[in-house]
C-alpha atoms as a PDB file:
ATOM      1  CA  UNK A   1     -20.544  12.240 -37.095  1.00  0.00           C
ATOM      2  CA  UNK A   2     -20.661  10.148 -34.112  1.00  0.00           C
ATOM      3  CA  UNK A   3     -23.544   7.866 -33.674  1.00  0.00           C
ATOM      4  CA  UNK A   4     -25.776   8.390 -30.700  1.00  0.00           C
ATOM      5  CA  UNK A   5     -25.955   5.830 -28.231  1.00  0.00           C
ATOM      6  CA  UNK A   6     -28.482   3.548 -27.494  1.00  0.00           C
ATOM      7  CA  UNK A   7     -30.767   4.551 -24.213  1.00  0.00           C
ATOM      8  CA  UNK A   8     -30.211   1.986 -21.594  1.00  0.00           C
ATOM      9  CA  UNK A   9     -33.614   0.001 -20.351  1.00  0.00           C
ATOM     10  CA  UNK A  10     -35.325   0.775 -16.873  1.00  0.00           C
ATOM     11  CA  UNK A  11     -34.501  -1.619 -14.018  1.00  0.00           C
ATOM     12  CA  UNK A  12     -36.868  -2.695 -11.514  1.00  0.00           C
ATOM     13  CA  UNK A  13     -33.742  -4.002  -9.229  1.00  0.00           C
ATOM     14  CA  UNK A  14     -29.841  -3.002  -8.632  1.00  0.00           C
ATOM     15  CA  UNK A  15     -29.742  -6.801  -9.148  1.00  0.00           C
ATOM     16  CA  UNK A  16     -31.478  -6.380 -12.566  1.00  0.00           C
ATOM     17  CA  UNK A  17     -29.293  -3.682 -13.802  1.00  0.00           C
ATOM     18  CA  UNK A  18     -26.331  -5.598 -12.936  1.00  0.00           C
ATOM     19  CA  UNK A  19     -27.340  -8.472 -15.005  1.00  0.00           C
ATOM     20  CA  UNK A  20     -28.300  -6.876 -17.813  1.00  0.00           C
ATOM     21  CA  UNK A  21     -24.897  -4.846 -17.660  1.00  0.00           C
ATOM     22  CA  UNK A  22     -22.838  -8.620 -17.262  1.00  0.00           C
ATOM     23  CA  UNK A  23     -24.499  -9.243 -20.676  1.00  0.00           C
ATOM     24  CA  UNK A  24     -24.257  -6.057 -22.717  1.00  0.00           C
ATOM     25  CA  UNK A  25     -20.932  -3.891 -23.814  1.00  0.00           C
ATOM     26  CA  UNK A  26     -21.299  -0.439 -22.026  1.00  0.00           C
ATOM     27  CA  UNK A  27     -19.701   0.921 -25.519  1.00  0.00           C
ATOM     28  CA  UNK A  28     -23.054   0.816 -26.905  1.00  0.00           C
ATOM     29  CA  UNK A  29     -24.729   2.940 -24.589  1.00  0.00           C
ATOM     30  CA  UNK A  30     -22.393   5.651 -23.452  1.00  0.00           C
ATOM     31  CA  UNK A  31     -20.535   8.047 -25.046  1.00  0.00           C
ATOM     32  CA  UNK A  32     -17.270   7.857 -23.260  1.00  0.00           C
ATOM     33  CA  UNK A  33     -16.204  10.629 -25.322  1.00  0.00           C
ATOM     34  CA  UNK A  34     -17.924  12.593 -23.122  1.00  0.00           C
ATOM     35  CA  UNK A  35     -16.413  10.969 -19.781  1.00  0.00           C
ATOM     36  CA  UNK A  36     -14.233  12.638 -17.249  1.00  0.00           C
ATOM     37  CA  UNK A  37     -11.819  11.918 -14.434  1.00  0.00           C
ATOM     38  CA  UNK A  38     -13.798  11.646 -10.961  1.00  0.00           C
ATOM     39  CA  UNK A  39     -11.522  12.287  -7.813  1.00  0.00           C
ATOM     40  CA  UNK A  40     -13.184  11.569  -4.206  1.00  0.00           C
ATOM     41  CA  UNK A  41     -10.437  12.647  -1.914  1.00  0.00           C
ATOM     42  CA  UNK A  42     -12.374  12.119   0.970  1.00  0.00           C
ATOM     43  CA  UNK A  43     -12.632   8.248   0.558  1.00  0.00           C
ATOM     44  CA  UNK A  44     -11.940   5.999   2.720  1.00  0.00           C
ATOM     45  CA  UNK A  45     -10.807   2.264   2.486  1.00  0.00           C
ATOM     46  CA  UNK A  46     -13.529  -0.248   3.811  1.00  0.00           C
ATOM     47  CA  UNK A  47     -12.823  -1.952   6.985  1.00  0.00           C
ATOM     48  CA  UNK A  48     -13.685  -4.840   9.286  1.00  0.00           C
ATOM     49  CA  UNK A  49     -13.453  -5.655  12.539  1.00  0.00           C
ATOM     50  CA  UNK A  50     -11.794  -9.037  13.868  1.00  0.00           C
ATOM     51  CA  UNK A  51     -10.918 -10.038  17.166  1.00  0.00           C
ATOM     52  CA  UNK A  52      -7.413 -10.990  18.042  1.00  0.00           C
ATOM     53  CA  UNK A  53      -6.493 -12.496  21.188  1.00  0.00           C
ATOM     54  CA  UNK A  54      -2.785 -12.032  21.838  1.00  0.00           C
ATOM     55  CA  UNK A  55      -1.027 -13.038  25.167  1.00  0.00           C
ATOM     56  CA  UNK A  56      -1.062 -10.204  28.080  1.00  0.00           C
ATOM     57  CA  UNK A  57       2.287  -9.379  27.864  1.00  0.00           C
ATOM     58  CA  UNK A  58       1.917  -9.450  24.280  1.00  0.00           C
ATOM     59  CA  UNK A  59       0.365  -6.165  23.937  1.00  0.00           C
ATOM     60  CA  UNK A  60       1.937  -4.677  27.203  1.00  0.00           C
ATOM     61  CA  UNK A  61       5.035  -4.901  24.745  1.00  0.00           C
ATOM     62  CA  UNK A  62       3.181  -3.533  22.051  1.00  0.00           C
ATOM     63  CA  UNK A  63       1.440  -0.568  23.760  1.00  0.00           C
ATOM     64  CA  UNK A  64       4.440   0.171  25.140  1.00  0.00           C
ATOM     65  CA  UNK A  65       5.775   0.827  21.574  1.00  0.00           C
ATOM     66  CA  UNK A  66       2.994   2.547  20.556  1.00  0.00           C
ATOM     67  CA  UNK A  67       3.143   4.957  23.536  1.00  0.00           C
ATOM     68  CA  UNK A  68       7.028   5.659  22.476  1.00  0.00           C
ATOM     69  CA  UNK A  69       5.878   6.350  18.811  1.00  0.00           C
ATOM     70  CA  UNK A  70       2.630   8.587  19.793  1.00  0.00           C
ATOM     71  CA  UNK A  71       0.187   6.600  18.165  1.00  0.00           C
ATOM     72  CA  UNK A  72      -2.782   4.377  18.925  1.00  0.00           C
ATOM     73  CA  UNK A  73      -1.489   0.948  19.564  1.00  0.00           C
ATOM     74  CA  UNK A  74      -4.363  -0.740  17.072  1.00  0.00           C
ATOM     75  CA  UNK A  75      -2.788   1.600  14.278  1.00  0.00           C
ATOM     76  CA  UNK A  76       0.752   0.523  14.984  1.00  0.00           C
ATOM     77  CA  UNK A  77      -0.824  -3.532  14.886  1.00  0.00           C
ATOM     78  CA  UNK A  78      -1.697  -2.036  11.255  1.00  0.00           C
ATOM     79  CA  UNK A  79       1.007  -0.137  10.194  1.00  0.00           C
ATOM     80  CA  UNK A  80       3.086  -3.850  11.397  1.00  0.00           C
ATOM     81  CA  UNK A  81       0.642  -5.979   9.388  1.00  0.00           C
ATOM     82  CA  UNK A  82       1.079  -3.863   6.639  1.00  0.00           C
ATOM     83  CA  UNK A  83       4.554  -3.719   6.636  1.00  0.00           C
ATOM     84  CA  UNK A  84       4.895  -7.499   6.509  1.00  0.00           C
ATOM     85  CA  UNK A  85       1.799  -8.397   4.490  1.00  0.00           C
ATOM     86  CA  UNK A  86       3.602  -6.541   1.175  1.00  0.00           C
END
């Protein structure tokens, strides 16, 4: 018979819980028997904004490319970036 787990402590803080988890094994304290998949299909990746400056002519060129490809030309900077980031 599987043992029970033992109940994990109140928290006064996030900051308190997250210490206290750094230190102990979650193994003791849920049954991951009992666990199932999650899915969130409706998340999205975090984002930041930065500020580029590029030369006029620059993003004429790009815009222009954007405009032959139907898309937004800060989504085609992306798609670029991502492209050549790997």
């Amino acid at each position: 018979m599987p043992r029970k787990p033992d109940p994990v402590p109140f928290f006064a803080s996030e900051a308190d819980e997250r210490a206290w988890w750094e230190a102990h094994d979650s193994a003791d304290h849920v049954d991951w028997t009992k666990a199932s998949r999650a899915r969130f299909p409706n998340l999205k990746p975090s984002t930041t904004a930065i500020s580029l400056r590029l030369p006029v002519a620059l993003l004429e060129r790009i815009k222009i490319e954007a405009n032959k490809r139907d898309v937004p030309y800060q989504s085609l900077i992306k798609m670029w970036l991502a492209e050549k980031a790997g």
